[in-house]
Every structure is written in structure tokens, then in C-alpha cells.
C-alpha atoms as a PDB file:
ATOM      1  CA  UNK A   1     -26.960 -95.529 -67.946  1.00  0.00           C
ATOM      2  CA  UNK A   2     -27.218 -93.149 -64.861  1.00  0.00           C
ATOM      3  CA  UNK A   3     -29.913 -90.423 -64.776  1.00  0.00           C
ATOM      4  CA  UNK A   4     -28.879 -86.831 -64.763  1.00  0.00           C
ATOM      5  CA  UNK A   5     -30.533 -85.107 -62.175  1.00  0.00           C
ATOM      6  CA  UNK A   6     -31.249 -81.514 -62.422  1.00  0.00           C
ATOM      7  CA  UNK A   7     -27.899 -80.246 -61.394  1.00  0.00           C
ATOM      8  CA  UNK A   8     -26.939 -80.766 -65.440  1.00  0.00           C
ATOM      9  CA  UNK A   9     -29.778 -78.806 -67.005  1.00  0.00           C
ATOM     10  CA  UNK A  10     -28.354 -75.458 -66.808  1.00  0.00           C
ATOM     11  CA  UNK A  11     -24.993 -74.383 -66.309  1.00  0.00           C
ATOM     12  CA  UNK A  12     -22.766 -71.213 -66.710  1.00  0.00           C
ATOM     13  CA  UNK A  13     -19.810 -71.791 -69.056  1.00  0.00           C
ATOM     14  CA  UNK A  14     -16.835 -69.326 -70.140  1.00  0.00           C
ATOM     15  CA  UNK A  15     -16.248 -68.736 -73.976  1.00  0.00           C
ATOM     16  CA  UNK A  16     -13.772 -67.583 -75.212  1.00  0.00           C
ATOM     17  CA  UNK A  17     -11.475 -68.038 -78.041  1.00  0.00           C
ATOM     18  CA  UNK A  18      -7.724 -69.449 -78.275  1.00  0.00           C
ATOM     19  CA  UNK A  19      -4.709 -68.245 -80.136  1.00  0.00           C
ATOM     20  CA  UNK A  20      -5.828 -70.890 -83.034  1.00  0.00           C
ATOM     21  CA  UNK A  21      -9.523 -69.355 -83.400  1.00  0.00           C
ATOM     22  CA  UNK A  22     -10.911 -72.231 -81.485  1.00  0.00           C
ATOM     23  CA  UNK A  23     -12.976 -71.645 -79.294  1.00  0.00           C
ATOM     24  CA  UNK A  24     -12.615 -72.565 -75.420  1.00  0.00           C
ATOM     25  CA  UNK A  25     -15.846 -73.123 -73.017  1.00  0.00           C
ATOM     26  CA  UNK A  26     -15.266 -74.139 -69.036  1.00  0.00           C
ATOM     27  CA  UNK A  27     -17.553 -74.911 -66.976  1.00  0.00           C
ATOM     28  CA  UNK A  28     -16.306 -72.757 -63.204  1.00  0.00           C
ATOM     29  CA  UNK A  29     -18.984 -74.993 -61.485  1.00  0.00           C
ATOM     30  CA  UNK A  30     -17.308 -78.246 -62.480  1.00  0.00           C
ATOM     31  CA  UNK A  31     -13.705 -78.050 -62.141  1.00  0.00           C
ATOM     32  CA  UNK A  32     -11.453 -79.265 -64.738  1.00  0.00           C
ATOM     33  CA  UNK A  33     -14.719 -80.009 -67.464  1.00  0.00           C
ATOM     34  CA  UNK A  34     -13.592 -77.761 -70.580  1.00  0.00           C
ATOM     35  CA  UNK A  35     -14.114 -78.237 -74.054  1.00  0.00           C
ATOM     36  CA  UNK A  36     -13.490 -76.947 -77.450  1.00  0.00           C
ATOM     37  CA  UNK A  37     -15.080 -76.265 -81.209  1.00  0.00           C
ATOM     38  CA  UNK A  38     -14.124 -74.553 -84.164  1.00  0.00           C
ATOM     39  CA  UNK A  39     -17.653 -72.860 -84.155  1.00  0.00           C
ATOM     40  CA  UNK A  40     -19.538 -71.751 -81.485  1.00  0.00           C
ATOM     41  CA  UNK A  41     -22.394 -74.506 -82.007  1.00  0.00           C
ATOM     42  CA  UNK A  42     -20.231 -76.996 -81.881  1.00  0.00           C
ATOM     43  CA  UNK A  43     -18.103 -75.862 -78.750  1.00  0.00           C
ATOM     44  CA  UNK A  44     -21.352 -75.220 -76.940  1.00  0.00           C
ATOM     45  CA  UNK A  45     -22.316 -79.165 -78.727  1.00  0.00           C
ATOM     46  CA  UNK A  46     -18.984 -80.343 -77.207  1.00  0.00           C
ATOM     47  CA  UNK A  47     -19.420 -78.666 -73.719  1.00  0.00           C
ATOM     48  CA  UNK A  48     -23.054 -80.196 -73.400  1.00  0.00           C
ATOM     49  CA  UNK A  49     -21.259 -83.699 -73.799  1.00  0.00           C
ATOM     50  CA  UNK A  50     -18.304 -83.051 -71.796  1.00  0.00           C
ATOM     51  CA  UNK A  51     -20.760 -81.829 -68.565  1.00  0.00           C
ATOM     52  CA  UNK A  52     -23.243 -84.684 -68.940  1.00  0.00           C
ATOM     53  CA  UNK A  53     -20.359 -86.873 -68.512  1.00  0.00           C
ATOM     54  CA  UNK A  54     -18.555 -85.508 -66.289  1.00  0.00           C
ATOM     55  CA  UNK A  55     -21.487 -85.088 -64.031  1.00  0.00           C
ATOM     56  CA  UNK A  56     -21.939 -89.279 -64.562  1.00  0.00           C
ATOM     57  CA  UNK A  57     -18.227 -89.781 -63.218  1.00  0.00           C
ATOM     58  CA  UNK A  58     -19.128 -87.822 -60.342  1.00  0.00           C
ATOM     59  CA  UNK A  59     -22.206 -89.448 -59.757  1.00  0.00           C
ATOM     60  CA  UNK A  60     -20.688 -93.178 -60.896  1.00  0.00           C
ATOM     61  CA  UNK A  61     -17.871 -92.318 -58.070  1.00  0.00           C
ATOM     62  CA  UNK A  62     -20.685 -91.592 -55.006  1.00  0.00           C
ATOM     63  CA  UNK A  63     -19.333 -88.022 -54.953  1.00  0.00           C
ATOM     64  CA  UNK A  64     -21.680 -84.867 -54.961  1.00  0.00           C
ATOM     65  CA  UNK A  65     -22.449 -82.882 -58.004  1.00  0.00           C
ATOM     66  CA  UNK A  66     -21.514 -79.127 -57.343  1.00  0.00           C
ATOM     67  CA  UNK A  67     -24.266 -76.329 -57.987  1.00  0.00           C
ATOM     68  CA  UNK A  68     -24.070 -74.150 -60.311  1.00  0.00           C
ATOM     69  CA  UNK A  69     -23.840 -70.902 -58.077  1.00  0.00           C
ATOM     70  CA  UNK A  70     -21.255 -69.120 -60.050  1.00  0.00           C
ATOM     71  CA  UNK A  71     -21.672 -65.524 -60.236  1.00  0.00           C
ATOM     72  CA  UNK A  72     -20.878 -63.465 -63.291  1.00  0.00           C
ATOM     73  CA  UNK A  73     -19.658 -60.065 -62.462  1.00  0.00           C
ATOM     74  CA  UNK A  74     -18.255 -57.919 -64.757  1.00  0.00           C
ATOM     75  CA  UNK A  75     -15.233 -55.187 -63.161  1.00  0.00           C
END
């Protein structure tokens, strides 16, 4: 098993919630890692999962793991 460095301790997700009351969480730092839950634990459960391993493909493949510099701003 590969060790997670520090770059998946902490990242910024979106949550929101579909048309089916599911609700949605992406991750803007890691491109194409989004997951889903019918309750807010679990979404945020799911997305924990989904960035941990998508952070081990990266890291499996020899390419770098983005930071997390996403900015929140709202307009």
C-alpha cells in the first residue's frame, strides 16, 4: 500500500445536492474525483475514499499530486 503524503489531509470539496436529493461533493483540486451520498456523512465518507484513491493512482502512475490552492470566493 502507498503512503499518502500530506497533499491528502485536507482538501476543499463542493457540496451540493442533485435533482434526486443526493448529494454531490468534487474535489476542484483533483480533477474528475467526485462522489456521492444520500446524507451528508456519508457523501463526505464517500469523498474521503474517492480522494485517498485517487491521490494513490496518481502517485502509483509517477505523476504529481496537485495542491490544494483552490480559492473560494463568493460573487
Amino acid at each position: 500500500m502507498v503512503k499518502l503524503s500530506q497533499a491528502s489531509q485536507t482538501r476543499k470539496v463542493l457540496l451540493y445536492q442533485d435533482e434526486d436529493a443526493y448529494l454531490i461533493v468534487e474535489v476542484p483540486s483533483l480533477p474528475g474525483c467526485v462522489s456521492q451520498g444520500a446524507t451528508r456523512d456519508e457523501a463526505l465518507r464517500n469523498i474521503r475514499e474517492a480522494i485517498d484513491l485517487h491521490i494513490e493512482v496518481l502517485l502509483d502512475r509517477g505523476q504529481p499530486v496537485p495542491d490544494d490552492n483552490i480559492e473560494v470566493v463568493n460573487v
